[in-house]
Protein backbone atom coordinates (compact mmCIF):
# COMPACT_ATOMS: atom_id res chain seq x y z
CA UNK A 1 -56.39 -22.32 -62.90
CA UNK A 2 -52.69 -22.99 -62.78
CA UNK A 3 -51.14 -23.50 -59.46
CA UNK A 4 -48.75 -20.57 -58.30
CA UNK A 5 -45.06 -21.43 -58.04
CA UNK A 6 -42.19 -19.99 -56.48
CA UNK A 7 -38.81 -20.06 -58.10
CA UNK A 8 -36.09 -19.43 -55.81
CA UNK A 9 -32.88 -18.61 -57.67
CA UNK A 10 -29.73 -18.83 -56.82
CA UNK A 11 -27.42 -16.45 -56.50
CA UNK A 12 -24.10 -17.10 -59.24
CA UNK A 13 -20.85 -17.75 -57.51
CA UNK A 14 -19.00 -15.01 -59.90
CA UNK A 15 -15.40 -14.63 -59.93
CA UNK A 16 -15.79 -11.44 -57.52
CA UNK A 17 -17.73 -12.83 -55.14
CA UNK A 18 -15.07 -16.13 -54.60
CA UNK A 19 -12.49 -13.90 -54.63
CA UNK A 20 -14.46 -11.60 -52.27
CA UNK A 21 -14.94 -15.19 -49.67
CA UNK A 22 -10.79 -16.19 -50.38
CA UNK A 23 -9.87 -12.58 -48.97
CA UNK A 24 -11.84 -12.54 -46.30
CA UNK A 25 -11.19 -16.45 -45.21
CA UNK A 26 -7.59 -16.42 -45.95
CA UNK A 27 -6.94 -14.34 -42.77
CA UNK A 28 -9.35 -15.47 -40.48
CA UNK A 29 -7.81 -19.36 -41.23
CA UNK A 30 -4.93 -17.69 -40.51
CA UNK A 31 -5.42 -16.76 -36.90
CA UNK A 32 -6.89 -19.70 -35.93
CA UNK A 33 -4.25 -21.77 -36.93
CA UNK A 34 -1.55 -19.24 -35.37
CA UNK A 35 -3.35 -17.81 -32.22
CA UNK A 36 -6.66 -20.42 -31.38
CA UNK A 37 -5.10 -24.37 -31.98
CA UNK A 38 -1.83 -23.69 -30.27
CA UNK A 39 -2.80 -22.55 -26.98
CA UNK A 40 -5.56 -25.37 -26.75
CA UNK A 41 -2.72 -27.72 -27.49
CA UNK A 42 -0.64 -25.64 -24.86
CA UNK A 43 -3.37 -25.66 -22.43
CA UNK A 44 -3.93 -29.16 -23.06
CA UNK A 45 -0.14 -30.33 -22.57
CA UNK A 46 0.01 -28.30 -19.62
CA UNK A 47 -3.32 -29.80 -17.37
CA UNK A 48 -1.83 -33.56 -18.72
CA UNK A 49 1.55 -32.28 -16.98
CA UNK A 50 -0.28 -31.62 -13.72
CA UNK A 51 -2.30 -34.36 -13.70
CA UNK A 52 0.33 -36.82 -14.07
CA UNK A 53 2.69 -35.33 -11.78
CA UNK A 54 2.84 -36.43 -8.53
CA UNK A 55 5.69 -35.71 -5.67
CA UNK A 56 7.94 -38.50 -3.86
CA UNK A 57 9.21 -39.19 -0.67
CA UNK A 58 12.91 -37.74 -2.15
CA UNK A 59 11.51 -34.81 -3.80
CA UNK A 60 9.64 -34.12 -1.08
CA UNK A 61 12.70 -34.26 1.36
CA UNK A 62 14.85 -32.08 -0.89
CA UNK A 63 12.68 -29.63 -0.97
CA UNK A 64 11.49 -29.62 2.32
CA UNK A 65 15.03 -29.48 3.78
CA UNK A 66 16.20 -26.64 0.94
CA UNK A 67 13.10 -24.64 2.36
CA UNK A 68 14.26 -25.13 6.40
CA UNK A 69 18.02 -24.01 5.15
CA UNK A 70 16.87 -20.78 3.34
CA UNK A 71 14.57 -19.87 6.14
CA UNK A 72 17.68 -20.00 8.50
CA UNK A 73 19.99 -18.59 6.51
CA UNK A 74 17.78 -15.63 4.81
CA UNK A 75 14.14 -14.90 6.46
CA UNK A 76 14.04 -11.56 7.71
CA UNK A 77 12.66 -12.31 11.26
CA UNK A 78 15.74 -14.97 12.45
CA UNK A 79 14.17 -16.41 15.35
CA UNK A 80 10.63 -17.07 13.35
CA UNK A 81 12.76 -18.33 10.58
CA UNK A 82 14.81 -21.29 13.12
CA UNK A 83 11.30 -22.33 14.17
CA UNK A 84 9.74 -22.63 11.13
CA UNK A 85 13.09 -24.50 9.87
CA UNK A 86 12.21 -26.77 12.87
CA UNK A 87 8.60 -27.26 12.36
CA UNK A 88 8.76 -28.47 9.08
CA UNK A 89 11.82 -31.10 9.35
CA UNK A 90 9.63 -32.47 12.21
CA UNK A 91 6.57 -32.80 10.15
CA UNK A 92 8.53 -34.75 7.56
CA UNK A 93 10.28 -36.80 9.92
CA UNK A 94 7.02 -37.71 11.45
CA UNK A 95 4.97 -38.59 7.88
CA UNK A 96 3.16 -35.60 8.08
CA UNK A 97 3.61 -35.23 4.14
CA UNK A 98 3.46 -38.60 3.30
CA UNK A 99 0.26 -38.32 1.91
CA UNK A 100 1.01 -35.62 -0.48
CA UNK A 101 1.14 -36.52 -3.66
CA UNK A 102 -0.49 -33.95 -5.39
CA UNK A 103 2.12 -31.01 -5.61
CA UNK A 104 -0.51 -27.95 -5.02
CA UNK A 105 -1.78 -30.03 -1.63
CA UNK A 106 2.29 -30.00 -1.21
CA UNK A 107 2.90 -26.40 -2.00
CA UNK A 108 -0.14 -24.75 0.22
CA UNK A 109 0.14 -27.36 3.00
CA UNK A 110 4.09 -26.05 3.01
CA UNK A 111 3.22 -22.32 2.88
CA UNK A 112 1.09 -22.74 6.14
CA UNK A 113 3.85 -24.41 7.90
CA UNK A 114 6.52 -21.98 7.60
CA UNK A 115 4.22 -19.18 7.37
CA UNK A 116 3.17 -20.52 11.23
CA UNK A 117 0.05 -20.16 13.50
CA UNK A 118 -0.23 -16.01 12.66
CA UNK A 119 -0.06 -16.90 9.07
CA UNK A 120 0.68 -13.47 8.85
CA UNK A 121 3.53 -13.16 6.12
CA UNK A 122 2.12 -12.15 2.65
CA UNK A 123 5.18 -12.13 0.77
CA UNK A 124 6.08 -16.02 2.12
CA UNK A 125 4.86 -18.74 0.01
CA UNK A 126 6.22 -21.94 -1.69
CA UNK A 127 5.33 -22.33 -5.28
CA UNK A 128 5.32 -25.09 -8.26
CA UNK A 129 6.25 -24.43 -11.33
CA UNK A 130 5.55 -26.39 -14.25
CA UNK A 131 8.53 -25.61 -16.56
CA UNK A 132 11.83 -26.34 -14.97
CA UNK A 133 13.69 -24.20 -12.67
CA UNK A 134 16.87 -23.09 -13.72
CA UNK A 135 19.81 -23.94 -11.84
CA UNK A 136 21.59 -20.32 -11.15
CA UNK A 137 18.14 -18.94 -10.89
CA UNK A 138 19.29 -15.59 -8.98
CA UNK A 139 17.91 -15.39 -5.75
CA UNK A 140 20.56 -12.65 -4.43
CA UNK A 141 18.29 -9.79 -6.07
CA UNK A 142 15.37 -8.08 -4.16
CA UNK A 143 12.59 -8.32 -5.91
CA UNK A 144 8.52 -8.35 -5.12
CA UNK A 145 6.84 -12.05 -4.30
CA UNK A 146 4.18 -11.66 -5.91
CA UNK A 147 5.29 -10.77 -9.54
CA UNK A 148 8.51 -13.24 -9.09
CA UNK A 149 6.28 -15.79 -9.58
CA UNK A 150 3.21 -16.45 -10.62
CA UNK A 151 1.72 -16.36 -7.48
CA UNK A 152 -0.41 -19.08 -6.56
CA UNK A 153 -3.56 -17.37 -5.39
CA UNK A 154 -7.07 -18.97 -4.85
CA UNK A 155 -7.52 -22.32 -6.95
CA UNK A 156 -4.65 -21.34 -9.32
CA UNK A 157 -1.78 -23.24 -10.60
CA UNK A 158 1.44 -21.76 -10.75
CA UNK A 159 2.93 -23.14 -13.80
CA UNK A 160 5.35 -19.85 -15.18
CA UNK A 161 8.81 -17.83 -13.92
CA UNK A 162 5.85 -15.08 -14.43
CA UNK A 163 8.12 -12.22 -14.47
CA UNK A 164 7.22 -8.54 -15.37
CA UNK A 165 8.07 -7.32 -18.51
CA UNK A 166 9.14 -3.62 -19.15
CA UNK A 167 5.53 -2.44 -20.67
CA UNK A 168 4.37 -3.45 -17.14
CA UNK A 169 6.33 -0.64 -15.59
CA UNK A 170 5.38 2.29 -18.30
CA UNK A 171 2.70 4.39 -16.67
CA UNK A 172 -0.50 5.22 -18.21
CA UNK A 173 -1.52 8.82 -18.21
CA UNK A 174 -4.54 11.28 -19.05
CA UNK A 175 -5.73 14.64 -18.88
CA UNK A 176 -9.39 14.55 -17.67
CA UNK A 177 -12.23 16.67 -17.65
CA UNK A 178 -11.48 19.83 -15.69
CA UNK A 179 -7.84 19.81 -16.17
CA UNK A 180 -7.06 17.10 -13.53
CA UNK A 181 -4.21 14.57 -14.19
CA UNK A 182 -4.23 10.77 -14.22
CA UNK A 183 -1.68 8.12 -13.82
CA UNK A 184 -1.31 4.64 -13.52
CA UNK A 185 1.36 3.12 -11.81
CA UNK A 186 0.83 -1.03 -12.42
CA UNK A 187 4.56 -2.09 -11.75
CA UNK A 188 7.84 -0.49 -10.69
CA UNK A 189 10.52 -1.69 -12.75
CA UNK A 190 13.23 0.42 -11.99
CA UNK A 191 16.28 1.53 -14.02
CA UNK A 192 16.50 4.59 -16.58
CA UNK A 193 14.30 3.78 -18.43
CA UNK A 194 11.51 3.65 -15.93
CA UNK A 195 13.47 7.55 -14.65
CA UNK A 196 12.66 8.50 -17.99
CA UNK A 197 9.22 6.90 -18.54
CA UNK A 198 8.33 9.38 -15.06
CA UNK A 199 10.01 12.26 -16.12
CA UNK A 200 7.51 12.27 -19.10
CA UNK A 201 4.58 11.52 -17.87
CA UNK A 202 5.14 14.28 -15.16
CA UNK A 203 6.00 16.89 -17.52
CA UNK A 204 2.94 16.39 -19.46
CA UNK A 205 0.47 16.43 -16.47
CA UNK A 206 2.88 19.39 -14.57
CA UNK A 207 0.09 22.36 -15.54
CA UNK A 208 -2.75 20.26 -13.90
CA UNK A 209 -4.70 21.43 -11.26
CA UNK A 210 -4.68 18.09 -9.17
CA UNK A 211 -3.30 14.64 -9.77
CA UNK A 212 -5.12 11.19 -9.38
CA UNK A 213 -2.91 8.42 -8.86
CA UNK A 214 -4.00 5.35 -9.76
CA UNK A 215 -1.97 1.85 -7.90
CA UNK A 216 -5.06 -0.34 -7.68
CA UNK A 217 -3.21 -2.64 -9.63
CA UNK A 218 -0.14 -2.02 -8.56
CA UNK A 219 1.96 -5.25 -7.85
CA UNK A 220 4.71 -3.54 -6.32
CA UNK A 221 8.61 -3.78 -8.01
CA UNK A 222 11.82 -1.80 -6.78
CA UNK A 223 11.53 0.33 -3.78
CA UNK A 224 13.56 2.67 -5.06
CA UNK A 225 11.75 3.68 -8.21
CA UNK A 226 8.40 4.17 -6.03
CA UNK A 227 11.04 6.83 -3.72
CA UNK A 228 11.99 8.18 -7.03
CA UNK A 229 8.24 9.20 -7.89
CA UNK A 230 7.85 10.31 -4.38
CA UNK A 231 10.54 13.00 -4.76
CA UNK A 232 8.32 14.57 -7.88
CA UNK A 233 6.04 15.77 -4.55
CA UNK A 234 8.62 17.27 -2.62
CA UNK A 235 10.56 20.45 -2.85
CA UNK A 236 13.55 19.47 -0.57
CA UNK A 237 15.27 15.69 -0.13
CA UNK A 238 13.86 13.23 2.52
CA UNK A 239 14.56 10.65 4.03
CA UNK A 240 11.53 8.51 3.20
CA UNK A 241 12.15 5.14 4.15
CA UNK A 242 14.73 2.54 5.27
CA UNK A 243 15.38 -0.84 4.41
CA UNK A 244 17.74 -3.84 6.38
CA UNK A 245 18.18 -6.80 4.07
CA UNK A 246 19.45 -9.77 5.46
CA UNK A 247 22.26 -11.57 2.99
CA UNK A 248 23.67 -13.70 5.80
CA UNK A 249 22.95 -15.76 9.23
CA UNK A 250 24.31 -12.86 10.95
CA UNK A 251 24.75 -9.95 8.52
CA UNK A 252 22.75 -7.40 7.63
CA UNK A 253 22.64 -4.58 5.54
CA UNK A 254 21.37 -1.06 6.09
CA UNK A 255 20.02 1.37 3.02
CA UNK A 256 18.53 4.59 3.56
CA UNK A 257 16.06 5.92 0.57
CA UNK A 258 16.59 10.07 0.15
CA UNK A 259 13.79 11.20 -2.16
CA UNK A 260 15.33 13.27 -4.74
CA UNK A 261 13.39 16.76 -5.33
CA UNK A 262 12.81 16.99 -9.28
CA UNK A 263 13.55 20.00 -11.65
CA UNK A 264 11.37 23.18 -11.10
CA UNK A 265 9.49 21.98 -15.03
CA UNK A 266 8.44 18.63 -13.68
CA UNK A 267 7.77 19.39 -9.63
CA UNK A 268 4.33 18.56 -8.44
CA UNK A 269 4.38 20.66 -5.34
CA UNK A 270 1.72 22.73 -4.80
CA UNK A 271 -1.85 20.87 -6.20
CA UNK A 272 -3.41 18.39 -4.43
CA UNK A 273 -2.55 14.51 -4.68
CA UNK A 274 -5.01 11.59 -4.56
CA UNK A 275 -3.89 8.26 -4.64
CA UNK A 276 -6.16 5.22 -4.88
CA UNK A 277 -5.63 1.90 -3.46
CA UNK A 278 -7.08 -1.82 -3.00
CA UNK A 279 -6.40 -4.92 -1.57
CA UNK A 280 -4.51 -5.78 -4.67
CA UNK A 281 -2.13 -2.87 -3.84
CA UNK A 282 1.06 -4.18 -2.58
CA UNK A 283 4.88 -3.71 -1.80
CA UNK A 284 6.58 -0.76 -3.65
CA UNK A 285 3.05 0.93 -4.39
CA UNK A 286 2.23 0.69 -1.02
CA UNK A 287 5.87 1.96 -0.11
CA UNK A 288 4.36 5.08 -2.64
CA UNK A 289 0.97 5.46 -0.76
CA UNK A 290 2.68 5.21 2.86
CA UNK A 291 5.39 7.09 2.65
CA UNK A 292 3.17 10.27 0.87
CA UNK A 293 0.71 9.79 3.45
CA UNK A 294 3.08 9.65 6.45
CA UNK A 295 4.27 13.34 5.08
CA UNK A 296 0.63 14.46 4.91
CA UNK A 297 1.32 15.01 0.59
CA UNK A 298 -1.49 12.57 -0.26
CA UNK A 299 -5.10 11.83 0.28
CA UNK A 300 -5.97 8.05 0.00
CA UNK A 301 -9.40 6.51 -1.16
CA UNK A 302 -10.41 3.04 -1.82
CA UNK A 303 -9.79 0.40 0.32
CA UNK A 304 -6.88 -1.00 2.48
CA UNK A 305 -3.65 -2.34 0.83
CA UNK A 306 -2.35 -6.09 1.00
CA UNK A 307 -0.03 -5.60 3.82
CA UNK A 308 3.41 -6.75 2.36
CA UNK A 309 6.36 -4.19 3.26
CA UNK A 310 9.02 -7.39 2.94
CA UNK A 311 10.80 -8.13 0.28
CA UNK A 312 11.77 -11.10 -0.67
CA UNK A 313 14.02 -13.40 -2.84
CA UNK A 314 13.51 -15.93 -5.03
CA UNK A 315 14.77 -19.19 -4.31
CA UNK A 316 14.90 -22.89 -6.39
CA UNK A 317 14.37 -25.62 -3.93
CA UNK A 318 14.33 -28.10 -7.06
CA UNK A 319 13.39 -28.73 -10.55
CA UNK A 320 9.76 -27.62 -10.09
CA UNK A 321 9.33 -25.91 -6.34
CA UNK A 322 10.95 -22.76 -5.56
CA UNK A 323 9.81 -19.99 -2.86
CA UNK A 324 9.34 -16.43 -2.21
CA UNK A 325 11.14 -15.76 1.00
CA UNK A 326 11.21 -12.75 2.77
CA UNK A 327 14.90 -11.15 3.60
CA UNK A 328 14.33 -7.94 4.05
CA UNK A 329 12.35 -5.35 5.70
CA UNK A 330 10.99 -1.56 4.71
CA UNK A 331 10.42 1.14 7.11
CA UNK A 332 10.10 4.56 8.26
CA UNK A 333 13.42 5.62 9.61
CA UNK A 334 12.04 8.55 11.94
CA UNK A 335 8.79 6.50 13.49
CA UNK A 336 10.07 2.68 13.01
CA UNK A 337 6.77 2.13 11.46
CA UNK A 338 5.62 0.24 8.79
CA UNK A 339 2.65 -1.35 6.47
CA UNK A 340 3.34 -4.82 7.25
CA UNK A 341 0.24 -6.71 7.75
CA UNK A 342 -1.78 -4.25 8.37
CA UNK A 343 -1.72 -2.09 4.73
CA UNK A 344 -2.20 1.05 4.19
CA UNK A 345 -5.03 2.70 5.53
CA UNK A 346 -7.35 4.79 3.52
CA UNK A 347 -8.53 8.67 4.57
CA UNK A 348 -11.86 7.64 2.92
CA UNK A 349 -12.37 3.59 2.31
CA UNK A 350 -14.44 3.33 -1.02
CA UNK A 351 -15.03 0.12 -2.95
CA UNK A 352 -11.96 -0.73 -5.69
CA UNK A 353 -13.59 -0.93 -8.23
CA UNK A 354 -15.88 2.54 -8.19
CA UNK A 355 -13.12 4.40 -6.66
CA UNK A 356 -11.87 6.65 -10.24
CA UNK A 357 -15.87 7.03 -11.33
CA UNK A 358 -16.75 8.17 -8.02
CA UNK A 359 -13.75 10.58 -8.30
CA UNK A 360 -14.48 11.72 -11.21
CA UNK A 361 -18.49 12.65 -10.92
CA UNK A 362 -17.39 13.99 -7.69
CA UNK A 363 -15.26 16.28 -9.70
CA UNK A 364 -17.45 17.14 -12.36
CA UNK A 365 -20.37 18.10 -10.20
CA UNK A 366 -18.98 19.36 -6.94
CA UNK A 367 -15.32 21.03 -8.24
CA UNK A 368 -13.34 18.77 -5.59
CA UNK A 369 -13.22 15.71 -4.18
CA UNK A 370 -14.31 15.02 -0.51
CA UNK A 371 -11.41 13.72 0.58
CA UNK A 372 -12.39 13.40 5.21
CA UNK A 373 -12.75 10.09 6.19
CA UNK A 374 -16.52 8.57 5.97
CA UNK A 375 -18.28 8.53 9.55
């Protein structure tokens, strides 16, 4: 009896096949050799930048005594701003940053010293920045700390200018399920073509029955623009907020936002608002969620905003530190009140994150949303 074999054959590499493999490897070689090895070499250059760089008795100097100056000369509380000026050219003269070498010990060590014993101010922070600072870097405009910069949050380097870019401002819009409207507000960049950007989003949601709006994410932006939305909800102009901006020692300048009411096509007047918030929320969108709420247009949920009604300037200390510093302060004109520190509060506090989906089923199984705060 003949022993049974297996014959494995192979398949033919025809002409369609390889042709099949070129199309199919031409592009994927392709993006990996525009969009994978670059970045790693990016990435790569970068963390080599940072690990070699290490800050010296002048650079720390120069920037410690360009930070004391701009506190005098710009921070919105004067008397906290000559102290903190003070505490910090002691600490230098003393050695007390001697032994920072390492510029993110430099840069958070820094930020605590100016920010003071209440280390209350959100929107004051010193920064490094891996590509060089320019020299006229504008520091006159008022713009929102966090998104000036990349902010240097919890174990990350800032290494970028990080500003927004225009797509950041264009809000994101739906119709949902029982005719209720849905917008997302991440940035407020201000300018027409943010006007416009409003104008059509609030035309197409107009014939809802209620609107959800969405600044979880917002990172804040021009004051203005967020009083510009507001005025959508109103059916006369108000006098929503007041800001004093400090652009000298001893001068200061008063501006009074009026909410202007919007055509009778794009109005929001009548339906009810919900806006929802989280600790992430901060600056102009809380400027949005306070000043609704203060006129009793809004119902919040989620949870409690960041706290930051200052803005602030941007400021180059030298090649590779700059700061955020605050110069400027947002109010209510008739109560004096503000968000500072203490954020917006919530009607009804619910977790970030679930806020929209608990919205929603509460919506789609219930016909409203319970909107009185949780016991």
């Amino acid at each position: 009896m003949k022993p049974l074999r297996i014959h494995f054959h192979r398949p033919r590499l025809t002409r369609k096949l390889v042709l099949r493999l070129v199309i199919v490897m031409v592009p994927l070689v392709w993006l990996y050799a525009t969009h994978v090895i670059p970045p790693v070499f990016e990435i790569i250059d970068k963390n080599e930048f940072l690990a070699k760089f290490q800050t010296t008795p002048e650079m720390r100097a120069e920037v410690v005594e360009n930070l004391a100056r701009q506190m005098e000369q710009h921070y919105v509380d004067p008397a906290r701003g000559k102290k903190a000026a003070y505490r910090i050219r002691y600490k230098l003269k003393v050695g007390g940053y001697e032994e920072l070498l390492n510029q993110r010990n430099f840069t958070d060590e820094l930020t605590m010293d100016v920010r003071g014993d209440t280390d209350d101010d959100r929107n004051l922070r010193v920064v490094f920045v891996a590509n060089v600072i320019p020299q006229q870097l504008d520091g006159s405009a008022v713009v929102d700390a966090r998104t000036a910069w990349d902010a240097q949050a919890e174990g990350t380097e800032v290494n970028t200018l990080g500003l927004v870019t225009a797509t950041d401002g264009v809000p994101k819009f739906e119709v949902m399920k029982g005719n209720v409207g849905y917008m997302k507000v991440i940035h407020f960049n201000g300018g027409a073509m943010a006007s416009k950007k409003f104008a059509e989003v609030m035309e197409a949601l107009h014939d809802t029955q209620m609107l959800v709006l969405d600044l979880r994410d917002n990172s804040g932006g021009d004051p203005k623009s967020a009083v510009e939305l507001a005025g959508y909800f109103f059916a006369q102009p108000l006098k929503l907020a007041a800001m004093e901006t400090r652009t000298a020692p001893d001068k200061w300048v008063r501006e009074t936002f009026v909410s202007k009411p919007a055509p009778a096509n794009l109005a929001y007047l009548k339906q009810p608002v919900i806006i929802l918030t989280s600790r992430e929320t901060v600056s102009a969108g809380e400027l949005l969620a306070f000043v609704l709420k203060q006129h009793g247009r809004v119902k919040i949920l989620g949870e409690s905003t960041r706290g930051g009604s200052h803005p602030a300037i941007r400021v180059r200390l030298d090649d590779h530190f700059g700061a955020t510093i605050p110069n400027a302060r947002i109010f209510d004109p008739q109560t004096n009140t503000s968000w500072e520190t203490s954020g917006v509060i919530p009607d009804r506090y619910l977790l970030a994150y679930q806020a929209l989906e608990i919205v929603k089923k509460e919506l789609q199984f219930k016909g409203a949303v319970k909107t009185t705060p949780d016991k």
